[in-house]
C-alpha atoms as a PDB file:
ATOM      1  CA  UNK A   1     101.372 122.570 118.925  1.00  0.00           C
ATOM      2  CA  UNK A   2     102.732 119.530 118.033  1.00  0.00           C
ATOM      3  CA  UNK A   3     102.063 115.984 120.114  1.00  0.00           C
ATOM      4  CA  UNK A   4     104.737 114.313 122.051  1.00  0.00           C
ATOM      5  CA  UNK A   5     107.059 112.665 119.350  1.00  0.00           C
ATOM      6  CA  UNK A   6     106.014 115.386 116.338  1.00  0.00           C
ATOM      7  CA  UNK A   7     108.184 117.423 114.474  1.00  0.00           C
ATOM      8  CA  UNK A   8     106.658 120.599 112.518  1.00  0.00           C
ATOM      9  CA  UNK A   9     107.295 119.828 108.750  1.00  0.00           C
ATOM     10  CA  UNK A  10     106.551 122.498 105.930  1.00  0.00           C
ATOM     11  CA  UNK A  11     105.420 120.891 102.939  1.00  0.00           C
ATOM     12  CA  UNK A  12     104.436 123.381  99.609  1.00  0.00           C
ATOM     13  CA  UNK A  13     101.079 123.118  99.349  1.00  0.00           C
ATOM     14  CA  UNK A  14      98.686 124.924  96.689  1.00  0.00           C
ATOM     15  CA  UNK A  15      96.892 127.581  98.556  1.00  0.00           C
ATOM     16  CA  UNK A  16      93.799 126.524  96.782  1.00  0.00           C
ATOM     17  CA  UNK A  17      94.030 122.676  98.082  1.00  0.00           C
ATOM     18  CA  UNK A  18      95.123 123.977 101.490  1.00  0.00           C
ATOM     19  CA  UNK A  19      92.068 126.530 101.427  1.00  0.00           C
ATOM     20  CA  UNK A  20      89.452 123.447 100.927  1.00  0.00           C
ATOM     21  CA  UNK A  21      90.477 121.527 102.781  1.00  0.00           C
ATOM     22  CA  UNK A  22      90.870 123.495 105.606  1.00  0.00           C
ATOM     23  CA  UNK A  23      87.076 124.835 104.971  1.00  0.00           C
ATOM     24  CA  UNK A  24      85.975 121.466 105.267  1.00  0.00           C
ATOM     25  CA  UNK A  25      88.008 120.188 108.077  1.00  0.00           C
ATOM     26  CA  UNK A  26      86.640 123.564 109.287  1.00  0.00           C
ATOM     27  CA  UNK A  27      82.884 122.353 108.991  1.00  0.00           C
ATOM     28  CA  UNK A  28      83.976 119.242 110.325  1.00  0.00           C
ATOM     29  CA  UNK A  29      85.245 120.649 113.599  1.00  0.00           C
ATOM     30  CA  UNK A  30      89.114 119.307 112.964  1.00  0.00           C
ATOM     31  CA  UNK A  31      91.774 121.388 113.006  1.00  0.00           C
ATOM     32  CA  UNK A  32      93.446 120.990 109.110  1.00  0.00           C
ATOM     33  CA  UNK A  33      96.883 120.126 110.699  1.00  0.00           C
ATOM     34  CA  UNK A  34      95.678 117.388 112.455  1.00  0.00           C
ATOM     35  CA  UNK A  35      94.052 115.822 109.477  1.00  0.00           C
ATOM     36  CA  UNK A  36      96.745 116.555 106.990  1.00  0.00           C
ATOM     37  CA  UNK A  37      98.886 114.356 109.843  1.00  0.00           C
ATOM     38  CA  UNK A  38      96.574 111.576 110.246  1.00  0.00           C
ATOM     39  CA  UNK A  39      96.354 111.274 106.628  1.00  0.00           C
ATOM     40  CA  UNK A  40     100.101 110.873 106.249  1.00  0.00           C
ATOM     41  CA  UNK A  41     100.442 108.673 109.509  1.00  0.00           C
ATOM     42  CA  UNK A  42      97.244 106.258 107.313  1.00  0.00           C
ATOM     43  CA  UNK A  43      99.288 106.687 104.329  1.00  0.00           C
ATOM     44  CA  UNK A  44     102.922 105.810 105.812  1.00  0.00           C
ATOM     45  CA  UNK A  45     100.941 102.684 107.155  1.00  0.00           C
ATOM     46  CA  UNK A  46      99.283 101.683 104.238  1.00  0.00           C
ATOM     47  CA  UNK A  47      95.946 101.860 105.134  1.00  0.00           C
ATOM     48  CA  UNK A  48      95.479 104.902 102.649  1.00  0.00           C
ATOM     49  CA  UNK A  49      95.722 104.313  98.919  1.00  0.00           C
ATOM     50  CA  UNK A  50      96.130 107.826  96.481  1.00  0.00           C
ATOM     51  CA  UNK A  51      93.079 108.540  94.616  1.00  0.00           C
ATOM     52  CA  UNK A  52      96.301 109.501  91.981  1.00  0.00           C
ATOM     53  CA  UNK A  53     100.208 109.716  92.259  1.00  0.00           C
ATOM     54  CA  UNK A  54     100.560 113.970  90.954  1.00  0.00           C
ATOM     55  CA  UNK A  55      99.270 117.218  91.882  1.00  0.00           C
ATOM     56  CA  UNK A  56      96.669 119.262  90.412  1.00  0.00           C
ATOM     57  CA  UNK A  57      98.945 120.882  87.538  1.00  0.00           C
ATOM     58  CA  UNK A  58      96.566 123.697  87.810  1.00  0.00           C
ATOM     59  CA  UNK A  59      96.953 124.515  91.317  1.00  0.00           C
ATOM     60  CA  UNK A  60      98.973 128.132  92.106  1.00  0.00           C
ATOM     61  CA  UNK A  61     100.490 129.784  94.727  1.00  0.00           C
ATOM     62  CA  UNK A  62     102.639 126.805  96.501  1.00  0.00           C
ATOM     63  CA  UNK A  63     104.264 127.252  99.754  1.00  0.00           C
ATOM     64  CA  UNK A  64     105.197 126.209 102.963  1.00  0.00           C
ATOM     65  CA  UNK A  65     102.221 124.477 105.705  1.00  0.00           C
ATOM     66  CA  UNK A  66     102.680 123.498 108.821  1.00  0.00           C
ATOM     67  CA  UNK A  67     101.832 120.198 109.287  1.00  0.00           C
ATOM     68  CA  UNK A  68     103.303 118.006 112.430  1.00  0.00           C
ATOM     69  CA  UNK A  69     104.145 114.254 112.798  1.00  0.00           C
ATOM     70  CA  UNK A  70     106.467 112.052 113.854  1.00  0.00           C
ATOM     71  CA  UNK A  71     109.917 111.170 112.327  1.00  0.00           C
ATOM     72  CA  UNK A  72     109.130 107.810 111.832  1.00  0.00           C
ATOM     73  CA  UNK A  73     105.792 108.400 109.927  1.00  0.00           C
ATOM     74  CA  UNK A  74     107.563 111.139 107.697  1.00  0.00           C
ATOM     75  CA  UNK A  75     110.324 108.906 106.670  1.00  0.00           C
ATOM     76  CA  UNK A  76     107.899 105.726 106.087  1.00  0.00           C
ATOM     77  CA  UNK A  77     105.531 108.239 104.139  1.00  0.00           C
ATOM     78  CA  UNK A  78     108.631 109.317 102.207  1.00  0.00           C
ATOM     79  CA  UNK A  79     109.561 105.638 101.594  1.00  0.00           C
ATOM     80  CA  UNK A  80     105.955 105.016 100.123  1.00  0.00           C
ATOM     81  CA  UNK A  81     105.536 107.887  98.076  1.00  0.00           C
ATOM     82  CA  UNK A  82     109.201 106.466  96.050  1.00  0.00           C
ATOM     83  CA  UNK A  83     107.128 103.428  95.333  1.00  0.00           C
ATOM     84  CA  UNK A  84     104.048 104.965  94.584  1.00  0.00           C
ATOM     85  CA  UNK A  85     106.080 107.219  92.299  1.00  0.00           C
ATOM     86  CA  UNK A  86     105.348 110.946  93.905  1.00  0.00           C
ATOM     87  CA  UNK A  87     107.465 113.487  92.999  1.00  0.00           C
ATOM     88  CA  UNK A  88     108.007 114.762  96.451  1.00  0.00           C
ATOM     89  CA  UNK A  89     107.082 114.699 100.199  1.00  0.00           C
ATOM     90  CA  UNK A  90     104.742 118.492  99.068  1.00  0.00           C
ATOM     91  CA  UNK A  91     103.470 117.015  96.274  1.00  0.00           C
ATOM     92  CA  UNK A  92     102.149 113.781  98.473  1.00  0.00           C
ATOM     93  CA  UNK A  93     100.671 115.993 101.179  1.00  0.00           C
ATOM     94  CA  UNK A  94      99.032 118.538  98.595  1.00  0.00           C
ATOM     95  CA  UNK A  95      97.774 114.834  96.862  1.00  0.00           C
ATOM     96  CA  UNK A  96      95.924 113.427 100.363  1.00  0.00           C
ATOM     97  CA  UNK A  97      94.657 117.232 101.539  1.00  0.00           C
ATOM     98  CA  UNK A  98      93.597 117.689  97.837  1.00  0.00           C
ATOM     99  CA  UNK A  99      91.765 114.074  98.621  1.00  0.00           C
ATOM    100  CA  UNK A 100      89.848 115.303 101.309  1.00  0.00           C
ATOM    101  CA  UNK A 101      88.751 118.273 100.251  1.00  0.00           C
ATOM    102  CA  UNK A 102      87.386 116.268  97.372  1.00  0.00           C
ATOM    103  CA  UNK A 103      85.863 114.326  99.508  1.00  0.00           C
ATOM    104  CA  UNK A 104      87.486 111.449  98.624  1.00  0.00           C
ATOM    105  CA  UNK A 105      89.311 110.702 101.929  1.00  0.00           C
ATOM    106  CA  UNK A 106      87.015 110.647 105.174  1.00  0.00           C
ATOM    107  CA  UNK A 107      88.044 110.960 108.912  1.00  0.00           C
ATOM    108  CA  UNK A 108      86.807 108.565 111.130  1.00  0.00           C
ATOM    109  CA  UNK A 109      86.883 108.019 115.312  1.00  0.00           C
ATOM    110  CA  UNK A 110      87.822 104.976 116.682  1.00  0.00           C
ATOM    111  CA  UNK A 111      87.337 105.612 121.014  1.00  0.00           C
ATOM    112  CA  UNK A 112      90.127 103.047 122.678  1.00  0.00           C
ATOM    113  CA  UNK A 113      91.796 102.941 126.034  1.00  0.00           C
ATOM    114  CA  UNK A 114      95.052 104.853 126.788  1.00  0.00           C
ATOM    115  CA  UNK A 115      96.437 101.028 127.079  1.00  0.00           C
ATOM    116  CA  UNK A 116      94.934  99.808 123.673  1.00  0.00           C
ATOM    117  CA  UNK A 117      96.528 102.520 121.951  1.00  0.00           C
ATOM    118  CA  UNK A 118      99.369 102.017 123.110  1.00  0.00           C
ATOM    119  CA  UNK A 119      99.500  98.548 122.099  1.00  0.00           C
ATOM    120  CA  UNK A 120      98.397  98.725 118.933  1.00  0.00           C
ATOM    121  CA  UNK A 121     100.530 101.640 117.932  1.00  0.00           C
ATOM    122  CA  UNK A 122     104.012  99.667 119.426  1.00  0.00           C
ATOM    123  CA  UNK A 123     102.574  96.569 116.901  1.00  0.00           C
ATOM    124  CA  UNK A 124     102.391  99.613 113.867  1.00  0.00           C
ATOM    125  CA  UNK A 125     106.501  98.809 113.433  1.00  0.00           C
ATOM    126  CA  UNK A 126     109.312  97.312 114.558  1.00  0.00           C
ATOM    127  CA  UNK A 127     110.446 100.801 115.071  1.00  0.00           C
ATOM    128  CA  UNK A 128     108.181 101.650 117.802  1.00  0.00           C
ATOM    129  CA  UNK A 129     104.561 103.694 117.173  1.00  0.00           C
ATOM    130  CA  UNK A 130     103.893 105.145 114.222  1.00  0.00           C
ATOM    131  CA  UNK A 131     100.379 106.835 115.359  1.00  0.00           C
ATOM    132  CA  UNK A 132      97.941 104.923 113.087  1.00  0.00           C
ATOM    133  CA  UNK A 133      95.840 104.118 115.927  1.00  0.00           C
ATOM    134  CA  UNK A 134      94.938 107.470 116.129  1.00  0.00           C
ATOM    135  CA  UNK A 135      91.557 109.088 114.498  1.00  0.00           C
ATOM    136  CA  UNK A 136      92.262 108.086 110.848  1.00  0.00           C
ATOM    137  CA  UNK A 137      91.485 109.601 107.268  1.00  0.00           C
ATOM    138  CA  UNK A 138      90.178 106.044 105.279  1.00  0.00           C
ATOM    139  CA  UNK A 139      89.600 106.274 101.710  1.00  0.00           C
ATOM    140  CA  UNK A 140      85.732 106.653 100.461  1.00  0.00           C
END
């Protein structure tokens, strides 16, 4: 189910990368579409550098995920990835899930009031929150 404010989104993701990193996600007791969200919502606000700007060109079997987040983080994401010279919104989610199962991107907690968050996710953008105050990926 998606939070208040998400849309579902269906990025083509290598069954292999989506397989890993939902095994470790798994092990970490996260649900994978929750991390493959906070990843893009770190990545959008550009507290998440790519480990690399392509795919795996060996990864198979490519199709839709669901994954859920906001408009505004989708479209800031997508704005990113032009600059960072992805190919495509898939091939940017397949790159940070790819990342974690790697082990290269890590989740971390951060505990703040209902108020806090709220604060500091209004100061994200001028367009209103953009989630990064959430639970967030960071690169290891």
């Amino acid at each position: 189910m998606p939070a208040a404010g998400e849309t579902e989104r269906a990025p083509n993701i290598a069954k292999d990368v989506w397989d890993a990193a939902g095994h470790r996600a798994k092990n970490e007791g996260l649900p994978l579409i929750w991390v493959a969200s906070r990843a893009l919502t770190d990545y959008a606000a550009g507290t998440l550098t790519l480990p690399r700007t392509s795919p795996n060109p060996e990864a198979r079997n490519r199709r839709g995920r669901t994954i859920f987040t906001a408009d505004a983080v989708w479209h800031a994401a997508d704005e990113r990835r032009v600059k960072d010279t992805v190919r495509s919104m898939s091939a940017l989610v397949e790159i940070l899930l790819d990342a974690y199962a790697r082990g290269e991107v890590h989740t971390h907690v951060r505990m703040v009031t209902t108020d806090q968050r709220d604060a500091l996710a209004f100061a994200g953008t001028p367009d209103g929150p953009t989630g990064t105050t959430s639970p967030t990926p960071a690169v290891a």
